[in-house]
C-alpha atoms as a PDB file:
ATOM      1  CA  UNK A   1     -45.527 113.910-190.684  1.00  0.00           C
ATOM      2  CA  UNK A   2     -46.062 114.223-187.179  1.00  0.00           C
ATOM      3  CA  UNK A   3     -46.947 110.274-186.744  1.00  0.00           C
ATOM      4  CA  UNK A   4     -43.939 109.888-188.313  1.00  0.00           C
ATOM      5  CA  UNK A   5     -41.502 111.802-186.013  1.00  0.00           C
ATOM      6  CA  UNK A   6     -43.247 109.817-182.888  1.00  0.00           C
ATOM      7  CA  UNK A   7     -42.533 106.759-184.357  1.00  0.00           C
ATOM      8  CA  UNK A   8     -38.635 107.895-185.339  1.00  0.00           C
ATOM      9  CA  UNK A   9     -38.314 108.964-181.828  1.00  0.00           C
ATOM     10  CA  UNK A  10     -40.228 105.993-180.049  1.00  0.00           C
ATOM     11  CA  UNK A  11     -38.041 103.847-182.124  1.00  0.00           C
ATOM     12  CA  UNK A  12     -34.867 105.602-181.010  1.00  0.00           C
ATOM     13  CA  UNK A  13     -35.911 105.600-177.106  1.00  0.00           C
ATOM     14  CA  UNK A  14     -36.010 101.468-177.346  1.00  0.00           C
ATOM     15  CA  UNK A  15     -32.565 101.430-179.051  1.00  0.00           C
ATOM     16  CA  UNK A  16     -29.607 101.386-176.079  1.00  0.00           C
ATOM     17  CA  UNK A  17     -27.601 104.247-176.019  1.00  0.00           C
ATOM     18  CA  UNK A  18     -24.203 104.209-176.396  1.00  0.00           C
ATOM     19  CA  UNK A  19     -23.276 105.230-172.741  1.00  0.00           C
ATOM     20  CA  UNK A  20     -26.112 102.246-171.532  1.00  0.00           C
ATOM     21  CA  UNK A  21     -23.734  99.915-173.086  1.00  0.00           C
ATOM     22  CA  UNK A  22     -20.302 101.722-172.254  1.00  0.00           C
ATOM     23  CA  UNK A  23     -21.613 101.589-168.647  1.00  0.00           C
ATOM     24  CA  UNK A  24     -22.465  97.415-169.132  1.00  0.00           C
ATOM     25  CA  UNK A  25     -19.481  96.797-170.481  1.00  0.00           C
ATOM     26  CA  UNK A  26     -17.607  98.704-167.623  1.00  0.00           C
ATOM     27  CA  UNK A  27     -20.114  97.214-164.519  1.00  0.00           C
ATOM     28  CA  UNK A  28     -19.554  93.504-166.326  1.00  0.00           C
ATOM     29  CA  UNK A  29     -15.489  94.315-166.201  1.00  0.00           C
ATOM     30  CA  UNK A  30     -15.766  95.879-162.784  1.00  0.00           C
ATOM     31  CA  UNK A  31     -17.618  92.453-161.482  1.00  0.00           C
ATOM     32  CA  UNK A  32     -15.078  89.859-163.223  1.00  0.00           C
ATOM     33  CA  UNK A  33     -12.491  91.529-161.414  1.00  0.00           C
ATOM     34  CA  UNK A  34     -14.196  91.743-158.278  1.00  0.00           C
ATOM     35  CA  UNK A  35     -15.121  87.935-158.100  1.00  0.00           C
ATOM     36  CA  UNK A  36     -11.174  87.326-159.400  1.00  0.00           C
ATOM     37  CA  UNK A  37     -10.288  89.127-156.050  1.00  0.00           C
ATOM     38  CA  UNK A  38     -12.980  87.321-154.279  1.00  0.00           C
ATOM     39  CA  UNK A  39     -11.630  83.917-155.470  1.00  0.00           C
ATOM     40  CA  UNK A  40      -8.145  84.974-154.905  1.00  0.00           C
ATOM     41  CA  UNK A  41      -9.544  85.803-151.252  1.00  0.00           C
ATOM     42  CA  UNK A  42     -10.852  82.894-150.367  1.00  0.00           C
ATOM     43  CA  UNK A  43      -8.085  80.650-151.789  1.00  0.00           C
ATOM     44  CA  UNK A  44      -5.794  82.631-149.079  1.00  0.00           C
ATOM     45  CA  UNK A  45      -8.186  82.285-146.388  1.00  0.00           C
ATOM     46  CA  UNK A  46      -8.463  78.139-147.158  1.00  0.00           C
ATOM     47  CA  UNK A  47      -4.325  78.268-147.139  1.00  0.00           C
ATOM     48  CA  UNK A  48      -4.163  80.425-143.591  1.00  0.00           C
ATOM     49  CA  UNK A  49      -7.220  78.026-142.264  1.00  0.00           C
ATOM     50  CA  UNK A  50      -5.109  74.848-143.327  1.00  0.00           C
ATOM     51  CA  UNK A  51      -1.960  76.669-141.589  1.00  0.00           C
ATOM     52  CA  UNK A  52      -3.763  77.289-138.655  1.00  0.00           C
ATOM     53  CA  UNK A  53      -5.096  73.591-138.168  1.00  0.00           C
ATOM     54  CA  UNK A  54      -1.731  71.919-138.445  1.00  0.00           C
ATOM     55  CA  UNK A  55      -0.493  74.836-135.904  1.00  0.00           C
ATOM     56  CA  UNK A  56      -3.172  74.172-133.799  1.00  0.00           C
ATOM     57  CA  UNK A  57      -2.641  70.584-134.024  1.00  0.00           C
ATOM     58  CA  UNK A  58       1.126  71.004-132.876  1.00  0.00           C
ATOM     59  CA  UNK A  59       0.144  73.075-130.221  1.00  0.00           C
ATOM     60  CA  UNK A  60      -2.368  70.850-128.658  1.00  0.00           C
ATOM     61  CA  UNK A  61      -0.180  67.587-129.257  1.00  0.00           C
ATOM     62  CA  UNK A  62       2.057  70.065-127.183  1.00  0.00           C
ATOM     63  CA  UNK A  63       0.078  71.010-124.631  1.00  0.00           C
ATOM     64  CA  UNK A  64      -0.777  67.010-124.195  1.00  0.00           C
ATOM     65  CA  UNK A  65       2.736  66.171-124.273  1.00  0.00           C
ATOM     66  CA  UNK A  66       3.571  69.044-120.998  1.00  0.00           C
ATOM     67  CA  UNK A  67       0.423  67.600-119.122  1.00  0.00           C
ATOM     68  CA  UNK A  68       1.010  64.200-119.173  1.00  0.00           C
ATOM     69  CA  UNK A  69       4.704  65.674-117.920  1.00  0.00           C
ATOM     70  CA  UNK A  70       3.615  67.246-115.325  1.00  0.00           C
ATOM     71  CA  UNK A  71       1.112  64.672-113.764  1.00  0.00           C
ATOM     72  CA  UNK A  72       3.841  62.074-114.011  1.00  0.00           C
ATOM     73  CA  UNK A  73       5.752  65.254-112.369  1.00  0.00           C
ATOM     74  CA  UNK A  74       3.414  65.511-109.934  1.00  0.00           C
ATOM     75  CA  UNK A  75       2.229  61.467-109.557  1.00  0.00           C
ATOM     76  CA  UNK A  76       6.393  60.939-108.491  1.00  0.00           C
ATOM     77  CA  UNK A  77       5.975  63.519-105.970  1.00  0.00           C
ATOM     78  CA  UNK A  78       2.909  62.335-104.392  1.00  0.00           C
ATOM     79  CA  UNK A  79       4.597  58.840-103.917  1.00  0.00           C
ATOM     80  CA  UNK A  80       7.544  60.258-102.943  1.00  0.00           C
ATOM     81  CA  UNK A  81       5.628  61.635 -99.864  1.00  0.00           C
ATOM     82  CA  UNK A  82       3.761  59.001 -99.279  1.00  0.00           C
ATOM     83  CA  UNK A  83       6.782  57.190 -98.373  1.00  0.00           C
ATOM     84  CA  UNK A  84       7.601  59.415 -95.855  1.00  0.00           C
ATOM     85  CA  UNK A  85      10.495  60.744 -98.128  1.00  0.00           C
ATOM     86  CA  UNK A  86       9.993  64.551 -98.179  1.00  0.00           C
ATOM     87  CA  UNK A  87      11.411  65.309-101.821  1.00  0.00           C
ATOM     88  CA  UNK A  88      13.435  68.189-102.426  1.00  0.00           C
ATOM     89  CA  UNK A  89      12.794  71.129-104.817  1.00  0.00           C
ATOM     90  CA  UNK A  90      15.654  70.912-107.144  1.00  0.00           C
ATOM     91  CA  UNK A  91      15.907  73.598-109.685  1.00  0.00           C
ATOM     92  CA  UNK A  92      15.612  71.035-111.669  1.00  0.00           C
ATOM     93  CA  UNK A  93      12.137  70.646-111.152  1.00  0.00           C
ATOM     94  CA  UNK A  94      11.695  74.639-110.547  1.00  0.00           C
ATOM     95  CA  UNK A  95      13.036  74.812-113.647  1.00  0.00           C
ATOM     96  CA  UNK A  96      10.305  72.775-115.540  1.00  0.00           C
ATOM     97  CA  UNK A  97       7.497  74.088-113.744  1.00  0.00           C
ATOM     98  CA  UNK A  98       8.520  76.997-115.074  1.00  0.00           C
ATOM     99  CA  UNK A  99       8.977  76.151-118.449  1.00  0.00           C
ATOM    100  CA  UNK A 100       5.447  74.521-118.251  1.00  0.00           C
ATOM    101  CA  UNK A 101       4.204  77.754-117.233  1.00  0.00           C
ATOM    102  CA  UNK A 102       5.898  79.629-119.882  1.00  0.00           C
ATOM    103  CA  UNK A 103       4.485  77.142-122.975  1.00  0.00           C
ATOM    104  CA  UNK A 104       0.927  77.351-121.461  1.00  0.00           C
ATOM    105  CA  UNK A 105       0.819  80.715-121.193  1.00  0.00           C
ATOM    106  CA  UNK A 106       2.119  80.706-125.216  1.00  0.00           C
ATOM    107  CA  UNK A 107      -0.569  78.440-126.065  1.00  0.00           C
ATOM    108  CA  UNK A 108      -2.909  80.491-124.578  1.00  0.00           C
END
């Protein structure tokens, strides 16, 4: 009788309990949903990256764009001077220094 408890309880101990797989079940749930949020996560991130690039990309072609400006700018002052002509601010040009400053200091 006694070797036959053991082996009734050895058998039992090998056997998952009920709260084993209750607590599976729950940890295999709790992991779908956290790699669903992961996924979600990282389709977001590729969307904001993607967002970022083209606004990046618009504010470099920018950038390029107000450069080039303001070495021609600067080029037609330069010969200007050289010519003995001493050009005059106009607020004209004030003016677009200023909005050069302005967008750079945006971009930066």
């Amino acid at each position: 009788m006694i070797l036959f408890s053991f082996l009734d309880n050895s058998r039992l101990s090998l056997e998952p309990s009920v709260s084993h797989i209750t607590t599976t079940e729950v940890l295999r749930r709790d992991l779908q949903t956290v790699n669903e949020e992961l996924a979600e996560l990282k389709k977001k991130w590729k969307e904001e990256k993607k967002q970022l690039v083209n606004e990046n990309a618009v504010l470099q072609d920018t950038a390029n764009r107000l450069n080039a400006q303001v070495k021609e700018e600067a080029r037609r002052l330069a010969e200007t001077e050289r010519k003995g002509e001493r050009k005059r601010l106009t607020v004209e040009n004030v003016s677009f220094v200023l909005v050069y400053l302005i967008k750079v200091s945006e971009i930066a």
